[in-house]
C-alpha atoms as a PDB file:
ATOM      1  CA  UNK A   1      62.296  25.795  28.951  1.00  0.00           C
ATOM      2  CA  UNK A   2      59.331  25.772  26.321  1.00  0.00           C
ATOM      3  CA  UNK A   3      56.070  26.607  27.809  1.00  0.00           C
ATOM      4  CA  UNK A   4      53.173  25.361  25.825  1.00  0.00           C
ATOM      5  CA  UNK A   5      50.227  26.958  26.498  1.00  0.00           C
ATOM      6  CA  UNK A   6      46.684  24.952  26.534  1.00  0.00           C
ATOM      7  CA  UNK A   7      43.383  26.276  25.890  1.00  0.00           C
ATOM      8  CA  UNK A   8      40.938  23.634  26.795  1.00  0.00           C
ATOM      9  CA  UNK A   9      37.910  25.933  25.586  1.00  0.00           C
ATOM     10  CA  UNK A  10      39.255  26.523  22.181  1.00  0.00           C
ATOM     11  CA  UNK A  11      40.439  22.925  21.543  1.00  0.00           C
ATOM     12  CA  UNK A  12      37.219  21.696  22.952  1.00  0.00           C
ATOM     13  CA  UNK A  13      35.282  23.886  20.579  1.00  0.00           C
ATOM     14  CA  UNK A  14      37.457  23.130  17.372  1.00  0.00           C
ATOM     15  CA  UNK A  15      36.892  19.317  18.349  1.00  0.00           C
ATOM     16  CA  UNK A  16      33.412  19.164  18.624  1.00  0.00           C
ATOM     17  CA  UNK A  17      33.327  21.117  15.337  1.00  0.00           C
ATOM     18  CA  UNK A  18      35.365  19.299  13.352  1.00  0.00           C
ATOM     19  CA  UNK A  19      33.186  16.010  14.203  1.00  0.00           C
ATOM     20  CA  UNK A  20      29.769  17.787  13.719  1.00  0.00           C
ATOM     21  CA  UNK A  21      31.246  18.358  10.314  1.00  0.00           C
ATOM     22  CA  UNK A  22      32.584  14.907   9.891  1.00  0.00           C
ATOM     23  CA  UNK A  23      28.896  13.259  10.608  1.00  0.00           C
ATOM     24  CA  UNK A  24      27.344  16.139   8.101  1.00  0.00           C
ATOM     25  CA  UNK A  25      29.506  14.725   5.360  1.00  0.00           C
ATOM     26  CA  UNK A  26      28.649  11.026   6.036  1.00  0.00           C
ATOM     27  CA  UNK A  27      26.845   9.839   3.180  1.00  0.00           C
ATOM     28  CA  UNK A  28      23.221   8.758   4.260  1.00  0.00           C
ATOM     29  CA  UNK A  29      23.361  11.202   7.839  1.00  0.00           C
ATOM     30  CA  UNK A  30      20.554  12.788   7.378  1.00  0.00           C
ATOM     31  CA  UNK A  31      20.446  17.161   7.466  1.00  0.00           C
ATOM     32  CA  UNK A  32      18.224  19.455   9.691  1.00  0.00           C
ATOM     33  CA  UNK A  33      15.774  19.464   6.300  1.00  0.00           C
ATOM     34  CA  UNK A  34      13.152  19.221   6.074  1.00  0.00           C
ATOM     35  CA  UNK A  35       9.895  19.065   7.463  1.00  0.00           C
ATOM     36  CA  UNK A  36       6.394  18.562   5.383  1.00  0.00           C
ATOM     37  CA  UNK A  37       3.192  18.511   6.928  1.00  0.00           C
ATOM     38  CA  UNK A  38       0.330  16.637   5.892  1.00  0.00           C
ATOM     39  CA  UNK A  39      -3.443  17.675   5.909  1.00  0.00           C
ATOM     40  CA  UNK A  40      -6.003  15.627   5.268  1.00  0.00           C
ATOM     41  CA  UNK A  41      -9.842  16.074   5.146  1.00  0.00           C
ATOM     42  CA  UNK A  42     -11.752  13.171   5.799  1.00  0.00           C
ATOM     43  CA  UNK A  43     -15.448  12.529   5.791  1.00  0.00           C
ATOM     44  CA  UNK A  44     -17.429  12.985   9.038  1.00  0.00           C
ATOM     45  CA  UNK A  45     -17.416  10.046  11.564  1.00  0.00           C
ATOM     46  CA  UNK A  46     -13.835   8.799  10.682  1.00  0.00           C
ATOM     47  CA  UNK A  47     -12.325   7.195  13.029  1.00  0.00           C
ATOM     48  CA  UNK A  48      -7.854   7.108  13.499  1.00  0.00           C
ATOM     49  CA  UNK A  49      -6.518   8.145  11.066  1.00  0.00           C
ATOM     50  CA  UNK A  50      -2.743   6.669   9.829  1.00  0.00           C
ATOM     51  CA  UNK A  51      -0.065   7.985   7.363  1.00  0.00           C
ATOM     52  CA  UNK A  52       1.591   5.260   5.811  1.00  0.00           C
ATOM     53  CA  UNK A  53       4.946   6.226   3.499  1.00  0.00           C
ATOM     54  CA  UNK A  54       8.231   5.144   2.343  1.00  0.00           C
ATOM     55  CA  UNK A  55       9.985   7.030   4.710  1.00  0.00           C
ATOM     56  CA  UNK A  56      11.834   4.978   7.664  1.00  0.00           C
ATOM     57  CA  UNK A  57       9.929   6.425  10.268  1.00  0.00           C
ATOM     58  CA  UNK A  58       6.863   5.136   8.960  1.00  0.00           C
ATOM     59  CA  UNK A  59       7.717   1.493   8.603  1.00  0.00           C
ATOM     60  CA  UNK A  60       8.194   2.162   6.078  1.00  0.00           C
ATOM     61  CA  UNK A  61       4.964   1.297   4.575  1.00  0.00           C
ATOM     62  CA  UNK A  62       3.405   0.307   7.809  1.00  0.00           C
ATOM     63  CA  UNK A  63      -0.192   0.804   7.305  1.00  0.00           C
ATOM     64  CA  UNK A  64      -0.563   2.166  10.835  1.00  0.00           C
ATOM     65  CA  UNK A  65       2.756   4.434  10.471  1.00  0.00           C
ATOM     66  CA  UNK A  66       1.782   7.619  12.152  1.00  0.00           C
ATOM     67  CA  UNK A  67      -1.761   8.432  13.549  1.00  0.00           C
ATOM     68  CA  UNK A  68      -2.732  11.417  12.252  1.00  0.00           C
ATOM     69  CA  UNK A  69      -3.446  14.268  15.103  1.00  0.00           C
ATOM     70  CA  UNK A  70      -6.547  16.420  15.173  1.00  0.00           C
ATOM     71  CA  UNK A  71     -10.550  15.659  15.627  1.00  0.00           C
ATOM     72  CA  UNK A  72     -13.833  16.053  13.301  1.00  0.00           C
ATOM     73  CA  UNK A  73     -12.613  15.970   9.623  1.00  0.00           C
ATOM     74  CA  UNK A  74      -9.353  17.753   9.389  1.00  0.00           C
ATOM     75  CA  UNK A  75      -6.329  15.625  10.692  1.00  0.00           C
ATOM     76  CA  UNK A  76      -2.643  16.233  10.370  1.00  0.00           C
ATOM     77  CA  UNK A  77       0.998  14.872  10.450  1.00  0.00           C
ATOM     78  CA  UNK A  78       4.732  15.840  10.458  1.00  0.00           C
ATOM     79  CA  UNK A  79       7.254  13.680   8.819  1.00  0.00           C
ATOM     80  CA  UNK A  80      11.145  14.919   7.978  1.00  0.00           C
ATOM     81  CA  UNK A  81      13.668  13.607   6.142  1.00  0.00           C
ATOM     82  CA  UNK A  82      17.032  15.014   4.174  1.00  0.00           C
ATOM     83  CA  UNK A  83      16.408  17.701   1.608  1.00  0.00           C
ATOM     84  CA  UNK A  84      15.330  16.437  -1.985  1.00  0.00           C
ATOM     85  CA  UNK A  85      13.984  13.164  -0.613  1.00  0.00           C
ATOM     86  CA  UNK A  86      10.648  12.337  -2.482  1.00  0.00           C
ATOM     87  CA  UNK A  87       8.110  11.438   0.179  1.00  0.00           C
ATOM     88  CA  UNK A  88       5.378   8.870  -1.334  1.00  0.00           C
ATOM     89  CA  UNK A  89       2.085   8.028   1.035  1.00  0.00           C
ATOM     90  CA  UNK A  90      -0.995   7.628   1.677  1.00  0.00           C
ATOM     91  CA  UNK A  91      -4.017   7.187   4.186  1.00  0.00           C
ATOM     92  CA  UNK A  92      -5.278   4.383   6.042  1.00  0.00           C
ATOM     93  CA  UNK A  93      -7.593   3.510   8.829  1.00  0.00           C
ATOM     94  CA  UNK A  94      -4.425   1.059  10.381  1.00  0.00           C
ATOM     95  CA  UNK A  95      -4.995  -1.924   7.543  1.00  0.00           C
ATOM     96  CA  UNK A  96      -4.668  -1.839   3.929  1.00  0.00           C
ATOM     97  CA  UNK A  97      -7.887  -3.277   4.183  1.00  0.00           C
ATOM     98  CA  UNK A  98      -9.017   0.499   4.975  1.00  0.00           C
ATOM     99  CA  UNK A  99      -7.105   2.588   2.145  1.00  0.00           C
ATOM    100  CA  UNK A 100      -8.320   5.447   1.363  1.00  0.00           C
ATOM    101  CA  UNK A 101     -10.132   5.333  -1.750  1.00  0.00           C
ATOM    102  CA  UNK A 102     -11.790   8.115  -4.623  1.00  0.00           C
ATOM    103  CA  UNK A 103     -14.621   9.110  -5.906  1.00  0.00           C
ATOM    104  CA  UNK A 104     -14.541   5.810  -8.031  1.00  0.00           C
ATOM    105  CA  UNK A 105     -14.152   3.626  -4.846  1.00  0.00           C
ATOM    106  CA  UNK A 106     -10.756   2.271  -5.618  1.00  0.00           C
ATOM    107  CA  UNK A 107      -7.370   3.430  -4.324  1.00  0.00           C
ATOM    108  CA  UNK A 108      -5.230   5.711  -5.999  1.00  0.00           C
ATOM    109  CA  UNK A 109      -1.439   5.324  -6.590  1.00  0.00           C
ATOM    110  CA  UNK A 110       0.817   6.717  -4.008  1.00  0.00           C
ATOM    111  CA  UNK A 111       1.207  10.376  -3.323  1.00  0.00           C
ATOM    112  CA  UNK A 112       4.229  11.989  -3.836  1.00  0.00           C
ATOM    113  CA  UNK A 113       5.426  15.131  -1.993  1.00  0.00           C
ATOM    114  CA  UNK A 114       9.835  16.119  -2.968  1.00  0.00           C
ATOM    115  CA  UNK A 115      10.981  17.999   0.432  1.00  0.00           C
ATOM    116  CA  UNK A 116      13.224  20.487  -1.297  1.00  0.00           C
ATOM    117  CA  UNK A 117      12.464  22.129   2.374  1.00  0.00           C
ATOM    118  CA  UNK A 118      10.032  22.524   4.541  1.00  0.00           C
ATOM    119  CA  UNK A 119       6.252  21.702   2.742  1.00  0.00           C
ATOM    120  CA  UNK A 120       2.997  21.487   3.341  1.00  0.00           C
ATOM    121  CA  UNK A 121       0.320  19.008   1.111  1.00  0.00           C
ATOM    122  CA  UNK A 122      -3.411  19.245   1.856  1.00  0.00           C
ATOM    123  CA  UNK A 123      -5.354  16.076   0.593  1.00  0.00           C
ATOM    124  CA  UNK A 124      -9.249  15.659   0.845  1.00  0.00           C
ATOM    125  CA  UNK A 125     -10.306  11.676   1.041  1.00  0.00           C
ATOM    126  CA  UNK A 126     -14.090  10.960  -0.105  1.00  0.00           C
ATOM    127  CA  UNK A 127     -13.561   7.620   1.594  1.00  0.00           C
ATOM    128  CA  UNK A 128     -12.002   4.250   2.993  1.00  0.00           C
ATOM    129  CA  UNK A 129     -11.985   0.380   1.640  1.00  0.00           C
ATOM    130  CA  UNK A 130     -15.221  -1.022   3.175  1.00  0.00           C
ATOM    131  CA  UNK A 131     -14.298  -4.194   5.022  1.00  0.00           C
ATOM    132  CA  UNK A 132     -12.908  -7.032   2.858  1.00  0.00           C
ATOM    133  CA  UNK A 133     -15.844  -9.370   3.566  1.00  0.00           C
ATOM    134  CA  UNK A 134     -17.957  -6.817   1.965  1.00  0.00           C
ATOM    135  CA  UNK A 135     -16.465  -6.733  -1.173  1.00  0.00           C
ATOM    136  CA  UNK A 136     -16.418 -10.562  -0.999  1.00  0.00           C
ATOM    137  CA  UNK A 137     -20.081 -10.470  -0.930  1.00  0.00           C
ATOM    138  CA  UNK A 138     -20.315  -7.911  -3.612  1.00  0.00           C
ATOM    139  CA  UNK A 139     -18.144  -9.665  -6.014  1.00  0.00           C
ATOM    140  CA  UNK A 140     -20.485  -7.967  -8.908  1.00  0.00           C
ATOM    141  CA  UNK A 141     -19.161  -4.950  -7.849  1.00  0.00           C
ATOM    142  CA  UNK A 142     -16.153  -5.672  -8.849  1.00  0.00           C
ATOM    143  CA  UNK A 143     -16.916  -5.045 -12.991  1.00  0.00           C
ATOM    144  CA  UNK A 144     -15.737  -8.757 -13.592  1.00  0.00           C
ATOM    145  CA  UNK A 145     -16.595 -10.495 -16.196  1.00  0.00           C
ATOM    146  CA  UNK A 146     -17.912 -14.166 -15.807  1.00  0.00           C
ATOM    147  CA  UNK A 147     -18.409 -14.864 -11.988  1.00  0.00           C
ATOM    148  CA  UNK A 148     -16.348 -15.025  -8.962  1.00  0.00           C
ATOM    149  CA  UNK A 149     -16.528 -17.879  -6.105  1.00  0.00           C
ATOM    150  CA  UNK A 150     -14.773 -17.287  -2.609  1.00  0.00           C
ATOM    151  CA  UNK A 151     -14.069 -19.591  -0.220  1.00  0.00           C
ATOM    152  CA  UNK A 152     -12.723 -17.722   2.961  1.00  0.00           C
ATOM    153  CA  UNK A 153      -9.996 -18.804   5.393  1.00  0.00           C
ATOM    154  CA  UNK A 154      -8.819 -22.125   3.608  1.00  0.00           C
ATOM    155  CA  UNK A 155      -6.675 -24.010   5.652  1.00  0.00           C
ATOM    156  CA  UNK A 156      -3.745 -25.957   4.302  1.00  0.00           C
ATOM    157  CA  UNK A 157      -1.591 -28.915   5.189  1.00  0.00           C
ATOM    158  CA  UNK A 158       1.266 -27.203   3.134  1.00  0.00           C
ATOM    159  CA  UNK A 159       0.936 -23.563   4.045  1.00  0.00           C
ATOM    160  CA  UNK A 160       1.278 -21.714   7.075  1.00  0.00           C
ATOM    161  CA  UNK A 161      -1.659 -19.225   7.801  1.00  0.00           C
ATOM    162  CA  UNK A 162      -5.485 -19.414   6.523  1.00  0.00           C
ATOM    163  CA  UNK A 163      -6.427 -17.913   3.033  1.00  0.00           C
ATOM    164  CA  UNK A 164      -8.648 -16.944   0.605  1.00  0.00           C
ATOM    165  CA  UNK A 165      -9.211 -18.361  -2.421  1.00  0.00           C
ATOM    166  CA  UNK A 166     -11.531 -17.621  -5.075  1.00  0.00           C
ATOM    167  CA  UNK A 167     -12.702 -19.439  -8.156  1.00  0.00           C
ATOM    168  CA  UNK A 168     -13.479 -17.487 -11.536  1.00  0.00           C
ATOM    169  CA  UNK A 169     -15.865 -18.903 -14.019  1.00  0.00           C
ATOM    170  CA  UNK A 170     -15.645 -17.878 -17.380  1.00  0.00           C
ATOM    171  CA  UNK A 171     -18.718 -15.986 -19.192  1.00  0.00           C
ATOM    172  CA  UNK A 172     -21.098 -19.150 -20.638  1.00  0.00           C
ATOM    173  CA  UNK A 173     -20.005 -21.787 -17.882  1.00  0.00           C
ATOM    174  CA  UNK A 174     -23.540 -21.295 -16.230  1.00  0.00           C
ATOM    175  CA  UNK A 175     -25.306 -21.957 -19.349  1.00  0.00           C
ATOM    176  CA  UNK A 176     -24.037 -25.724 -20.126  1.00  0.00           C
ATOM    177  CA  UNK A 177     -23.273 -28.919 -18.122  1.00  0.00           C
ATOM    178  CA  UNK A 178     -21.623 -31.204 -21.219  1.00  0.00           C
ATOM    179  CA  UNK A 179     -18.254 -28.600 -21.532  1.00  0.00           C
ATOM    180  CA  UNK A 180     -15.239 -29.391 -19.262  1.00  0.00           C
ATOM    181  CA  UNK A 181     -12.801 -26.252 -18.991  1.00  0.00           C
ATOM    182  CA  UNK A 182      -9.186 -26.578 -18.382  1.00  0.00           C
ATOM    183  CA  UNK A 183      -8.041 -24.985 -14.961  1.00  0.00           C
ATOM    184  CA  UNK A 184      -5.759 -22.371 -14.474  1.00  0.00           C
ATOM    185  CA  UNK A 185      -3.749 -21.728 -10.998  1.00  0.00           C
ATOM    186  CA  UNK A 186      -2.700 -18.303  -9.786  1.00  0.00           C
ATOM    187  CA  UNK A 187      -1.152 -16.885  -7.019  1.00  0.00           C
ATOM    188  CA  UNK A 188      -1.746 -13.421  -5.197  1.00  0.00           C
ATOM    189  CA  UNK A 189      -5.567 -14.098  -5.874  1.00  0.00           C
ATOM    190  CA  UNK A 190      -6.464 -10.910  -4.132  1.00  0.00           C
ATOM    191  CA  UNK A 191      -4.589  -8.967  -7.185  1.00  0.00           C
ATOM    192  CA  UNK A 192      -6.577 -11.094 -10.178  1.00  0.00           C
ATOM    193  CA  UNK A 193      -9.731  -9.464 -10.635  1.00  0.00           C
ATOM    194  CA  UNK A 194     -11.307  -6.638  -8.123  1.00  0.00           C
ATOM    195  CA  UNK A 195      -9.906  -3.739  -8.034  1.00  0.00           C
ATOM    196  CA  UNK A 196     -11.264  -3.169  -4.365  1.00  0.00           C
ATOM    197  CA  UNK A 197      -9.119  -5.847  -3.331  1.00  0.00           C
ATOM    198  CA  UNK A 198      -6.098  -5.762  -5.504  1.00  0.00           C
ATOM    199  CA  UNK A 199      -2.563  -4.274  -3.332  1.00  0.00           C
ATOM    200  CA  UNK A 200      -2.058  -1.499  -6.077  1.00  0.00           C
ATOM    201  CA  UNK A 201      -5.711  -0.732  -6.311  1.00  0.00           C
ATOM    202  CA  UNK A 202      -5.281  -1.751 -10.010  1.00  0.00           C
ATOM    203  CA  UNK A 203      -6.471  -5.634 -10.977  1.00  0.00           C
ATOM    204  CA  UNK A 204      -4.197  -7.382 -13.433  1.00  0.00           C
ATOM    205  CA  UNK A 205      -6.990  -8.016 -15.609  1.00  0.00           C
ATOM    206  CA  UNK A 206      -6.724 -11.881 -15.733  1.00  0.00           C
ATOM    207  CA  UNK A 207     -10.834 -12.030 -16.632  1.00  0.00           C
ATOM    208  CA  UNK A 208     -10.829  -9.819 -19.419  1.00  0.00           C
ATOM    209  CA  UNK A 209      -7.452 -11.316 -20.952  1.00  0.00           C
ATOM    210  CA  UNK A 210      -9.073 -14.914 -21.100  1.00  0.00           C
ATOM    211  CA  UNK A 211     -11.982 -13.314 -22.329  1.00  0.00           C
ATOM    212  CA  UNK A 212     -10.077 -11.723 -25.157  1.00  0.00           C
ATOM    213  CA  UNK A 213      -7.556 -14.474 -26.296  1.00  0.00           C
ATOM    214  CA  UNK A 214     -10.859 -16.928 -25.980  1.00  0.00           C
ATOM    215  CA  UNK A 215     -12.765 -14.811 -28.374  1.00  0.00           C
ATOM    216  CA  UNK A 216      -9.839 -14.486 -30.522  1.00  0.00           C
ATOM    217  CA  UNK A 217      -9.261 -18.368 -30.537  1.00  0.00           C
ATOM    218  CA  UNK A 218      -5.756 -18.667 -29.266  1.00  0.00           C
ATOM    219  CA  UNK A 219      -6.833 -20.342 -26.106  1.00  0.00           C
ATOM    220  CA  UNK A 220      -9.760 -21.999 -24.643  1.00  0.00           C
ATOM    221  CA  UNK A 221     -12.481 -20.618 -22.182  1.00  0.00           C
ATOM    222  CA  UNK A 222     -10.715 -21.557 -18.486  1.00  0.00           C
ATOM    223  CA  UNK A 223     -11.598 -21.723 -15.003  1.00  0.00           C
ATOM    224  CA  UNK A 224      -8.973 -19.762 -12.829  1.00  0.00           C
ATOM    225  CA  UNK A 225      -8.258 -20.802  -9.255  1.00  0.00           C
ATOM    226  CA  UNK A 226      -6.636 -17.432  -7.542  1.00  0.00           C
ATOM    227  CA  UNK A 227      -5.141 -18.653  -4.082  1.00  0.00           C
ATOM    228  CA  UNK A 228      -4.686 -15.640  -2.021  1.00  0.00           C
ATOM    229  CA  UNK A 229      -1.039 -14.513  -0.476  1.00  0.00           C
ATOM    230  CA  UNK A 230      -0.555 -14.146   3.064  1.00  0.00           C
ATOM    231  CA  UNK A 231       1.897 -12.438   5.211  1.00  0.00           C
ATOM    232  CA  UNK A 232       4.709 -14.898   4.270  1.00  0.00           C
ATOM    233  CA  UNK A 233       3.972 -14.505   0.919  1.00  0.00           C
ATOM    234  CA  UNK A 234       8.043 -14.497  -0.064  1.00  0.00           C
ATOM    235  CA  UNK A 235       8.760 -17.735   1.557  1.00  0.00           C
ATOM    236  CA  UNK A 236       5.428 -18.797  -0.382  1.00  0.00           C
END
Protein backbone atom coordinates (compact mmCIF):
# COMPACT_ATOMS: atom_id res chain seq x y z
CA UNK A 1 0.00 0.00 0.00
CA UNK A 2 1.13 3.63 -1.12
CA UNK A 3 0.89 6.12 1.59
CA UNK A 4 0.64 9.63 0.35
CA UNK A 5 1.49 11.98 2.68
CA UNK A 6 -0.47 15.54 2.90
CA UNK A 7 0.78 18.69 4.15
CA UNK A 8 -2.10 21.02 4.39
CA UNK A 9 0.30 23.97 5.58
CA UNK A 10 2.62 23.73 2.70
CA UNK A 11 -0.07 23.26 0.00
CA UNK A 12 -2.05 25.98 1.60
CA UNK A 13 0.92 28.29 1.44
CA UNK A 14 2.03 27.37 -2.23
CA UNK A 15 -1.77 28.05 -3.15
CA UNK A 16 -2.26 31.25 -1.84
CA UNK A 17 1.08 32.14 -3.47
CA UNK A 18 0.65 31.08 -6.64
CA UNK A 19 -2.74 33.26 -6.87
CA UNK A 20 -1.18 36.41 -5.22
CA UNK A 21 1.13 36.04 -8.16
CA UNK A 22 -1.54 35.34 -10.66
CA UNK A 23 -3.55 38.77 -9.67
CA UNK A 24 0.10 40.68 -9.72
CA UNK A 25 0.41 39.70 -13.34
CA UNK A 26 -3.16 40.74 -14.35
CA UNK A 27 -2.85 43.49 -16.62
CA UNK A 28 -4.55 46.68 -15.07
CA UNK A 29 -4.26 45.11 -11.04
CA UNK A 30 -2.84 47.70 -9.68
CA UNK A 31 0.87 47.24 -7.40
CA UNK A 32 1.57 48.34 -3.73
CA UNK A 33 3.15 51.73 -5.61
CA UNK A 34 2.89 54.30 -5.03
CA UNK A 35 1.85 56.93 -2.90
CA UNK A 36 2.25 60.95 -3.64
CA UNK A 37 1.22 63.47 -1.35
CA UNK A 38 -0.04 66.71 -2.15
CA UNK A 39 0.61 70.13 -0.35
CA UNK A 40 -0.99 72.99 -1.02
CA UNK A 41 -0.78 76.58 0.40
CA UNK A 42 -3.73 78.51 0.12
CA UNK A 43 -4.51 82.07 1.04
CA UNK A 44 -5.89 82.83 4.53
CA UNK A 45 -9.69 82.37 5.08
CA UNK A 46 -10.09 79.44 2.55
CA UNK A 47 -12.57 77.46 3.13
CA UNK A 48 -12.60 73.12 1.95
CA UNK A 49 -10.39 72.52 0.07
CA UNK A 50 -10.80 69.54 -2.92
CA UNK A 51 -8.25 67.66 -5.14
CA UNK A 52 -9.70 66.93 -8.29
CA UNK A 53 -7.48 64.40 -10.79
CA UNK A 54 -7.62 61.81 -13.36
CA UNK A 55 -7.09 59.18 -11.12
CA UNK A 56 -10.24 56.74 -10.40
CA UNK A 57 -10.44 57.53 -6.95
CA UNK A 58 -11.07 60.98 -7.61
CA UNK A 59 -13.97 60.73 -9.99
CA UNK A 60 -12.08 61.01 -11.84
CA UNK A 61 -12.26 64.63 -12.38
CA UNK A 62 -14.85 65.18 -9.76
CA UNK A 63 -14.40 68.66 -8.71
CA UNK A 64 -15.04 67.72 -5.08
CA UNK A 65 -12.70 64.44 -5.37
CA UNK A 66 -10.88 64.43 -2.11
CA UNK A 67 -11.11 67.22 0.60
CA UNK A 68 -7.95 68.18 1.38
CA UNK A 69 -6.99 67.60 5.31
CA UNK A 70 -5.37 70.23 7.48
CA UNK A 71 -6.50 73.94 8.81
CA UNK A 72 -5.19 77.72 8.25
CA UNK A 73 -3.32 77.76 4.86
CA UNK A 74 -1.46 74.56 4.46
CA UNK A 75 -3.76 71.56 3.43
CA UNK A 76 -2.85 68.12 2.23
CA UNK A 77 -3.83 64.84 0.40
CA UNK A 78 -2.77 61.21 -0.37
CA UNK A 79 -3.63 59.63 -3.61
CA UNK A 80 -1.90 56.09 -4.97
CA UNK A 81 -1.94 54.47 -7.94
CA UNK A 82 0.48 51.77 -9.95
CA UNK A 83 4.05 52.85 -10.45
CA UNK A 84 4.72 55.17 -13.59
CA UNK A 85 1.13 56.39 -13.67
CA UNK A 86 1.16 60.22 -14.45
CA UNK A 87 -1.12 61.86 -11.92
CA UNK A 88 -2.73 65.22 -13.49
CA UNK A 89 -4.86 67.66 -10.90
CA UNK A 90 -5.73 70.40 -9.55
CA UNK A 91 -7.57 72.49 -6.75
CA UNK A 92 -11.00 73.41 -6.23
CA UNK A 93 -13.31 74.80 -3.66
CA UNK A 94 -16.00 71.63 -4.70
CA UNK A 95 -17.16 73.43 -8.26
CA UNK A 96 -15.23 74.27 -11.22
CA UNK A 97 -16.80 77.39 -10.65
CA UNK A 98 -14.03 77.74 -7.76
CA UNK A 99 -10.68 76.60 -9.63
CA UNK A 100 -7.90 77.64 -8.42
CA UNK A 101 -6.53 80.36 -10.36
CA UNK A 102 -2.79 82.50 -10.72
CA UNK A 103 -1.46 85.45 -10.30
CA UNK A 104 -3.21 86.45 -13.66
CA UNK A 105 -6.68 85.33 -12.33
CA UNK A 106 -7.24 82.55 -14.76
CA UNK A 107 -6.69 78.81 -14.29
CA UNK A 108 -3.74 77.06 -15.22
CA UNK A 109 -3.54 73.74 -17.16
CA UNK A 110 -3.51 70.62 -15.16
CA UNK A 111 -0.69 69.60 -12.93
CA UNK A 112 1.15 66.73 -13.55
CA UNK A 113 2.99 64.63 -10.92
CA UNK A 114 4.61 60.68 -12.69
CA UNK A 115 4.57 58.29 -9.42
CA UNK A 116 7.72 56.43 -10.32
CA UNK A 117 7.22 55.77 -6.32
CA UNK A 118 6.31 57.32 -3.57
CA UNK A 119 6.28 61.55 -4.14
CA UNK A 120 5.59 64.44 -2.68
CA UNK A 121 4.42 67.97 -4.79
CA UNK A 122 4.01 71.21 -2.82
CA UNK A 123 1.81 73.82 -4.75
CA UNK A 124 1.08 77.45 -3.45
CA UNK A 125 -2.51 78.86 -4.92
CA UNK A 126 -2.78 82.87 -4.91
CA UNK A 127 -6.48 82.23 -5.39
CA UNK A 128 -9.98 80.72 -6.47
CA UNK A 129 -12.62 81.61 -9.49
CA UNK A 130 -14.81 84.33 -7.86
CA UNK A 131 -18.42 83.25 -8.28
CA UNK A 132 -19.67 82.98 -11.88
CA UNK A 133 -22.22 85.80 -11.49
CA UNK A 134 -19.35 87.99 -10.79
CA UNK A 135 -17.59 87.58 -13.76
CA UNK A 136 -20.96 87.94 -15.54
CA UNK A 137 -21.15 91.35 -14.21
CA UNK A 138 -17.60 92.12 -15.00
CA UNK A 139 -17.75 91.06 -18.53
CA UNK A 140 -14.97 93.98 -19.21
CA UNK A 141 -12.84 92.03 -17.31
CA UNK A 142 -12.76 89.62 -19.48
CA UNK A 143 -10.17 91.58 -22.23
CA UNK A 144 -12.98 91.12 -24.95
CA UNK A 145 -13.20 92.97 -27.61
CA UNK A 146 -16.64 94.52 -28.68
CA UNK A 147 -19.21 93.85 -25.80
CA UNK A 148 -20.75 90.96 -24.15
CA UNK A 149 -24.67 90.56 -23.23
CA UNK A 150 -25.82 87.72 -20.73
CA UNK A 151 -28.97 86.57 -20.20
CA UNK A 152 -28.90 84.07 -17.18
CA UNK A 153 -30.89 80.86 -16.69
CA UNK A 154 -32.76 80.72 -20.16
CA UNK A 155 -35.29 78.28 -20.18
CA UNK A 156 -36.09 76.19 -23.22
CA UNK A 157 -38.95 74.24 -24.70
CA UNK A 158 -36.26 72.01 -26.46
CA UNK A 159 -33.61 71.59 -23.81
CA UNK A 160 -33.54 70.07 -20.58
CA UNK A 161 -31.95 72.30 -17.77
CA UNK A 162 -31.70 76.33 -17.60
CA UNK A 163 -28.70 78.15 -19.33
CA UNK A 164 -26.78 80.90 -20.04
CA UNK A 165 -26.49 82.57 -22.98
CA UNK A 166 -24.66 85.51 -23.95
CA UNK A 167 -24.73 87.81 -26.93
CA UNK A 168 -21.38 89.39 -28.40
CA UNK A 169 -21.49 92.60 -30.29
CA UNK A 170 -18.89 93.34 -32.54
CA UNK A 171 -16.53 96.58 -32.02
CA UNK A 172 -18.67 99.66 -33.95
CA UNK A 173 -22.26 98.07 -33.42
CA UNK A 174 -22.90 100.81 -30.66
CA UNK A 175 -22.00 103.54 -32.89
CA UNK A 176 -24.76 103.06 -35.81
CA UNK A 177 -28.48 102.08 -36.06
CA UNK A 178 -28.76 101.80 -40.22
CA UNK A 179 -26.16 98.42 -40.31
CA UNK A 180 -27.80 94.95 -39.90
CA UNK A 181 -25.09 92.20 -38.95
CA UNK A 182 -25.45 88.65 -39.84
CA UNK A 183 -25.75 86.28 -36.70
CA UNK A 184 -23.60 83.67 -35.78
CA UNK A 185 -24.69 80.59 -33.35
CA UNK A 186 -22.30 78.80 -31.03
CA UNK A 187 -22.39 76.29 -28.64
CA UNK A 188 -20.37 75.84 -25.26
CA UNK A 189 -20.85 79.73 -24.85
CA UNK A 190 -19.05 79.63 -21.57
CA UNK A 191 -15.71 78.61 -23.68
CA UNK A 192 -16.15 81.70 -26.46
CA UNK A 193 -14.71 84.61 -24.95
CA UNK A 194 -13.66 84.95 -21.01
CA UNK A 195 -11.12 83.25 -19.97
CA UNK A 196 -12.58 83.28 -16.29
CA UNK A 197 -15.27 81.26 -17.52
CA UNK A 198 -13.91 79.11 -20.23
CA UNK A 199 -13.51 74.91 -18.94
CA UNK A 200 -9.70 74.98 -19.93
CA UNK A 201 -9.15 78.39 -18.51
CA UNK A 202 -8.12 79.30 -22.12
CA UNK A 203 -11.04 81.19 -24.42
CA UNK A 204 -11.15 80.06 -28.02
CA UNK A 205 -10.77 83.45 -29.14
CA UNK A 206 -14.01 83.71 -31.24
CA UNK A 207 -13.94 87.88 -30.66
CA UNK A 208 -10.63 88.50 -31.79
CA UNK A 209 -10.92 86.00 -34.89
CA UNK A 210 -14.04 88.00 -36.26
CA UNK A 211 -12.22 90.94 -35.46
CA UNK A 212 -9.30 89.86 -37.58
CA UNK A 213 -10.93 88.19 -40.70
CA UNK A 214 -13.41 91.49 -40.56
CA UNK A 215 -10.49 93.79 -40.78
CA UNK A 216 -8.94 91.69 -43.32
CA UNK A 217 -12.23 91.62 -45.46
CA UNK A 218 -12.91 87.95 -45.77
CA UNK A 219 -16.02 88.15 -43.71
CA UNK A 220 -18.37 90.64 -42.38
CA UNK A 221 -18.61 92.24 -38.81
CA UNK A 222 -21.18 89.51 -36.91
CA UNK A 223 -23.15 89.24 -33.91
CA UNK A 224 -22.40 85.84 -32.08
CA UNK A 225 -25.06 84.15 -29.98
CA UNK A 226 -22.93 81.67 -27.48
CA UNK A 227 -25.65 79.31 -25.82
CA UNK A 228 -24.07 77.86 -22.83
CA UNK A 229 -23.66 73.80 -22.26
CA UNK A 230 -25.11 72.17 -19.41
CA UNK A 231 -24.58 68.97 -17.67
CA UNK A 232 -26.04 66.93 -20.59
CA UNK A 233 -24.05 68.64 -22.83
CA UNK A 234 -23.29 65.13 -24.98
CA UNK A 235 -26.85 64.33 -25.53
CA UNK A 236 -26.99 68.21 -26.49
Amino acid sequence: MRTTLRRPGLVAALGILLAGTARAQQPGVPTACCTATIRVTVPAGTGTVFLAGNLAELGPWRPEGRAMTGAGRERIALVSAPRGTTFEYKFTLGSWDREAVDSTGSAPPNLKLVLDGDVEARHLVPGFKKGQREYLADWKGSGVLGRLVYWTDVKSAFLGPARHVEIWLPPGYDSTTAVRYPVLYAHDGQNLFDPRLAFTGIDWGVDEAIVRLSRRGSIPPVIVVGVWNSSERGTE
